[in-house]
C-alpha atoms as a PDB file:
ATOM      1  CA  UNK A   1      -3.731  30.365  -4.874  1.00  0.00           C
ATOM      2  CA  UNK A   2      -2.434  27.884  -2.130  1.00  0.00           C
ATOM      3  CA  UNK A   3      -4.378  24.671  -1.794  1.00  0.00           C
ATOM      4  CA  UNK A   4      -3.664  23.023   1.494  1.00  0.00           C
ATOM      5  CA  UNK A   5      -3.401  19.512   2.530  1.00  0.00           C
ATOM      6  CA  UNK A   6      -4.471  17.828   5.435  1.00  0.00           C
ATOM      7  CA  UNK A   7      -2.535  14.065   6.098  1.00  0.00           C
ATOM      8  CA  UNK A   8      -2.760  11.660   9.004  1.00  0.00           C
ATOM      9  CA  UNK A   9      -0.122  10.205  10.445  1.00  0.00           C
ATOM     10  CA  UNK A  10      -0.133   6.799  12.175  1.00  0.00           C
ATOM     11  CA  UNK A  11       2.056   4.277  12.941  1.00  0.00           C
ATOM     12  CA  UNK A  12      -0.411   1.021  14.710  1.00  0.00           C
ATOM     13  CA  UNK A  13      -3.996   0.954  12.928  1.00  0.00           C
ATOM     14  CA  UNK A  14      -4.448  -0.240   9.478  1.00  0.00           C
ATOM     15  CA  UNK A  15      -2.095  -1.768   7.007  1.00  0.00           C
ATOM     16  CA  UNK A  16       0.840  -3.168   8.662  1.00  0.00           C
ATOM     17  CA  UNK A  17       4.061  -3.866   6.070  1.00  0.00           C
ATOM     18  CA  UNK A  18       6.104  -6.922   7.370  1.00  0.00           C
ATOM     19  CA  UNK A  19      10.122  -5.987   7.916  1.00  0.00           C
ATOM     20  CA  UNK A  20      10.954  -7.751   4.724  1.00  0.00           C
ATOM     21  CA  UNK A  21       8.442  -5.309   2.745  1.00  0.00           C
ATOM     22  CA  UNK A  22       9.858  -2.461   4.347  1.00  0.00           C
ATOM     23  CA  UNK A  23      12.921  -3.542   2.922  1.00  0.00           C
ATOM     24  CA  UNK A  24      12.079  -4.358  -0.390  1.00  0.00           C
ATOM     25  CA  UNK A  25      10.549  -0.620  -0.364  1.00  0.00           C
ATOM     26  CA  UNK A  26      13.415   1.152   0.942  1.00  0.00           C
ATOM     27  CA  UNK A  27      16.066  -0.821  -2.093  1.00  0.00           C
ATOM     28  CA  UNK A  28      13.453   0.075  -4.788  1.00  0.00           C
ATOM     29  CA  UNK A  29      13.207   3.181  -3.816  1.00  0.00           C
ATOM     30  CA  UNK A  30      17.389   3.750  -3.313  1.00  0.00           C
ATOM     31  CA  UNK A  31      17.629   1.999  -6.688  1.00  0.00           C
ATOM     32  CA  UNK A  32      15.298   4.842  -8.195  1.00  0.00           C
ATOM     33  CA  UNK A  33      17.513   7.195  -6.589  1.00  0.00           C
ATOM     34  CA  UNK A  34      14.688   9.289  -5.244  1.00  0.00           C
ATOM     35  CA  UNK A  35      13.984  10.027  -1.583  1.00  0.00           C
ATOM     36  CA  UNK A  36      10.804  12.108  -2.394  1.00  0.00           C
ATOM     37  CA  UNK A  37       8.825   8.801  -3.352  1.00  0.00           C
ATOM     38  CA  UNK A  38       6.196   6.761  -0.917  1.00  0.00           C
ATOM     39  CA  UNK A  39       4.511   3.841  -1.067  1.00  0.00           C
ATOM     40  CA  UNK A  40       0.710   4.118  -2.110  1.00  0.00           C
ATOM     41  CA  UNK A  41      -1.708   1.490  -1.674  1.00  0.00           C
ATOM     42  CA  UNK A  42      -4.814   1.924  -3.267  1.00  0.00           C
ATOM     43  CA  UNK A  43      -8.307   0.277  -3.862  1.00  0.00           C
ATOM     44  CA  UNK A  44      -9.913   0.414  -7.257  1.00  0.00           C
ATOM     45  CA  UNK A  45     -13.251  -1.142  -8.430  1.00  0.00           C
ATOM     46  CA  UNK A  46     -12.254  -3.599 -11.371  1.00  0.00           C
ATOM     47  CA  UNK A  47     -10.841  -7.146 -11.131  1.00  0.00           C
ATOM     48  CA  UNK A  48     -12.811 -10.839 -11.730  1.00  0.00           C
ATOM     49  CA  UNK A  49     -14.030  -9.712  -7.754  1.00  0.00           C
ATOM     50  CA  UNK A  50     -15.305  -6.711  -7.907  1.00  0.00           C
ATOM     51  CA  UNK A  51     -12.234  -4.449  -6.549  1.00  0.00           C
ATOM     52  CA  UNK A  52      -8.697  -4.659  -7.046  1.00  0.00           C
ATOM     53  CA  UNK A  53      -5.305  -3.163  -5.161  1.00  0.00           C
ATOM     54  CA  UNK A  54      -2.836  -0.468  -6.606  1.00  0.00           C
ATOM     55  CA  UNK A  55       0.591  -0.397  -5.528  1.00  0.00           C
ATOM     56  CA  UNK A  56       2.845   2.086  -6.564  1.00  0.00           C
ATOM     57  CA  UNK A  57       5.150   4.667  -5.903  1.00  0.00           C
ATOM     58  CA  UNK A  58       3.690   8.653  -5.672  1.00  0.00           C
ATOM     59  CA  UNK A  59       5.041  11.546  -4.630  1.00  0.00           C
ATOM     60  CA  UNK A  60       1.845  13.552  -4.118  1.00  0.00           C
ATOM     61  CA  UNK A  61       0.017  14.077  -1.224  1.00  0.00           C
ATOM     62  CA  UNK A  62      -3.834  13.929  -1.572  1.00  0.00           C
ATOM     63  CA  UNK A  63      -6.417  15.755   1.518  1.00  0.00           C
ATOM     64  CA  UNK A  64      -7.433  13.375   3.394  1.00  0.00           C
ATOM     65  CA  UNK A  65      -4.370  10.876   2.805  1.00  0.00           C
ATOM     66  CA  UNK A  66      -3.386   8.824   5.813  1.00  0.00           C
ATOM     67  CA  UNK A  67       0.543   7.997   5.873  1.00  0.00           C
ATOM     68  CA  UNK A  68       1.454   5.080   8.331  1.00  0.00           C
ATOM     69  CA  UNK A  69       5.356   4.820   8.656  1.00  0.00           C
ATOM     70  CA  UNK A  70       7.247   2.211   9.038  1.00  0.00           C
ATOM     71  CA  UNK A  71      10.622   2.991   9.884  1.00  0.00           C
ATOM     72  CA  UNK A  72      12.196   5.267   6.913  1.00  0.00           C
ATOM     73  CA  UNK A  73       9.377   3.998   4.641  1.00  0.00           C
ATOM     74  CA  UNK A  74       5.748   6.144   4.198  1.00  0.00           C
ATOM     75  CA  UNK A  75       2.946   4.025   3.129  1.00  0.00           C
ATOM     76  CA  UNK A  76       0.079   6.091   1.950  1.00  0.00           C
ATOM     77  CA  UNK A  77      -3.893   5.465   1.536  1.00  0.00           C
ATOM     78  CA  UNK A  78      -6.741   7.420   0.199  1.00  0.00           C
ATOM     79  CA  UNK A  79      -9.911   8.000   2.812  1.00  0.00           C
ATOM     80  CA  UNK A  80     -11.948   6.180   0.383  1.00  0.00           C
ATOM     81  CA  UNK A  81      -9.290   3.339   0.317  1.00  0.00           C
ATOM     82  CA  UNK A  82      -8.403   3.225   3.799  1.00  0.00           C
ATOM     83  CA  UNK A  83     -11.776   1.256   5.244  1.00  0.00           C
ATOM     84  CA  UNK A  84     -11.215  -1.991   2.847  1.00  0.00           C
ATOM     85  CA  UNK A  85      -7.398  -2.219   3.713  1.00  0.00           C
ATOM     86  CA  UNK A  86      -7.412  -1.837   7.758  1.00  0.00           C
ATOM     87  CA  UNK A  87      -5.478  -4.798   9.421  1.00  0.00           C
ATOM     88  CA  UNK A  88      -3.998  -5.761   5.956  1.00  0.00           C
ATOM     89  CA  UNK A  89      -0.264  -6.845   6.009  1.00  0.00           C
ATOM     90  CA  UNK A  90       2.034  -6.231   2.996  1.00  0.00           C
ATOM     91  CA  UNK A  91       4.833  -8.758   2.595  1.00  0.00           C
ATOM     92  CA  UNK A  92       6.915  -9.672  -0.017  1.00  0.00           C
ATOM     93  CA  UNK A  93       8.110 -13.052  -1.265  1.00  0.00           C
ATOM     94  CA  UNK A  94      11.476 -13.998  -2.953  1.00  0.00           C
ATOM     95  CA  UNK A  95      11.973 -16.816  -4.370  1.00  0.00           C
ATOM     96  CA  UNK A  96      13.286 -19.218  -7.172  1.00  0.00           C
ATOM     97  CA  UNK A  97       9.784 -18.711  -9.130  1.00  0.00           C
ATOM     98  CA  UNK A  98       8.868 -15.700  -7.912  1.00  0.00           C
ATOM     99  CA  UNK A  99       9.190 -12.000  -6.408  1.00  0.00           C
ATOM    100  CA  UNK A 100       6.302 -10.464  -5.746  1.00  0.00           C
ATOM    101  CA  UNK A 101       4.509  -8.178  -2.798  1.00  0.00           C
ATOM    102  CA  UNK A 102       1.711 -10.216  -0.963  1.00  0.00           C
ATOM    103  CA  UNK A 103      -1.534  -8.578   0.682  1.00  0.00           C
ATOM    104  CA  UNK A 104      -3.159 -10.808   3.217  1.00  0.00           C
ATOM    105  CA  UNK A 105      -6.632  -8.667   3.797  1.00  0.00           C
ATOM    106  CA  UNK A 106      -8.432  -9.829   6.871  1.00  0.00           C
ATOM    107  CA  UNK A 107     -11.741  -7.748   5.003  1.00  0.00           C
ATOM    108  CA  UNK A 108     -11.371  -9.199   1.747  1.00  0.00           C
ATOM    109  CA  UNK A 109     -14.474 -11.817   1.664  1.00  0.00           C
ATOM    110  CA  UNK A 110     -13.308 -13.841  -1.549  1.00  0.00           C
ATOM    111  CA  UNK A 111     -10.918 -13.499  -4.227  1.00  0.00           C
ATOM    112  CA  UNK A 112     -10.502 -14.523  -7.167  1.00  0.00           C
ATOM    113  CA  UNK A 113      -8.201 -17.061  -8.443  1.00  0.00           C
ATOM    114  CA  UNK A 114      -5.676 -14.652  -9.851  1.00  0.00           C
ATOM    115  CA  UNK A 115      -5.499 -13.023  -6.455  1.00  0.00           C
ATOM    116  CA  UNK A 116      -5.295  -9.180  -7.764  1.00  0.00           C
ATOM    117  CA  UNK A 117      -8.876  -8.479  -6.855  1.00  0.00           C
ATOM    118  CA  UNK A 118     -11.070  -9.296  -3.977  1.00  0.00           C
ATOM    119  CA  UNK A 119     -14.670  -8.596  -2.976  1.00  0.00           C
END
């Protein structure tokens, strides 16, 4: 039995991921030594807010998934996902106290003070 998948591919609506994310990406992802990888953002009920994001790397691809490239890095949502993180940038910060990816969400209404979950 062959169960067939059905992706979108776009490269201008919905989450954008800054140059300096894409980068970030593309060393992890050369340090894991694995070019089958992709970057999948995710929304999840849970958090002090209500919801709360998943970031990680997958190397399935769901029906229904939407994959937005940006440059030699896939970034992949869910359909149920995809609504709550249009217009969201990705970016990631390096500095002396921290290194960490940021998500600035347009939709987000509140958050909490943590910052991993939103409503």
């Amino acid at each position: 039995m062959t169960t067939e998948t059905t992706t979108e591919v776009t490269t201008s609506a919905g989450i954008q991921l800054t140059d300096v994310a894409a980068s970030k990406v593309s060393a992890l992802l050369a340090q894991e030594g694995r070019d089958d990888l992709n970057l999948r953002v995710a929304v999840q009920p849970g958090g002090c807010s209500g919801l709360k994001y998943q970031l990680y790397f997958d190397d399935r691809n769901m029906d229904g998934d939407i994959v937005r490239e940006f440059g030699a890095v896939k970034v992949i949502t869910d359909k149920m996902s995809d609504p709550y993180l249009s217009g969201e940038t990705i970016d990631f910060v390096d500095t002396i106290e921290k290194q960490v990816f940021t998500i600035d969400n347009p939709n987000a209404q509140g958050s909490c003070a943590c910052a991993d979950s939103f409503n």
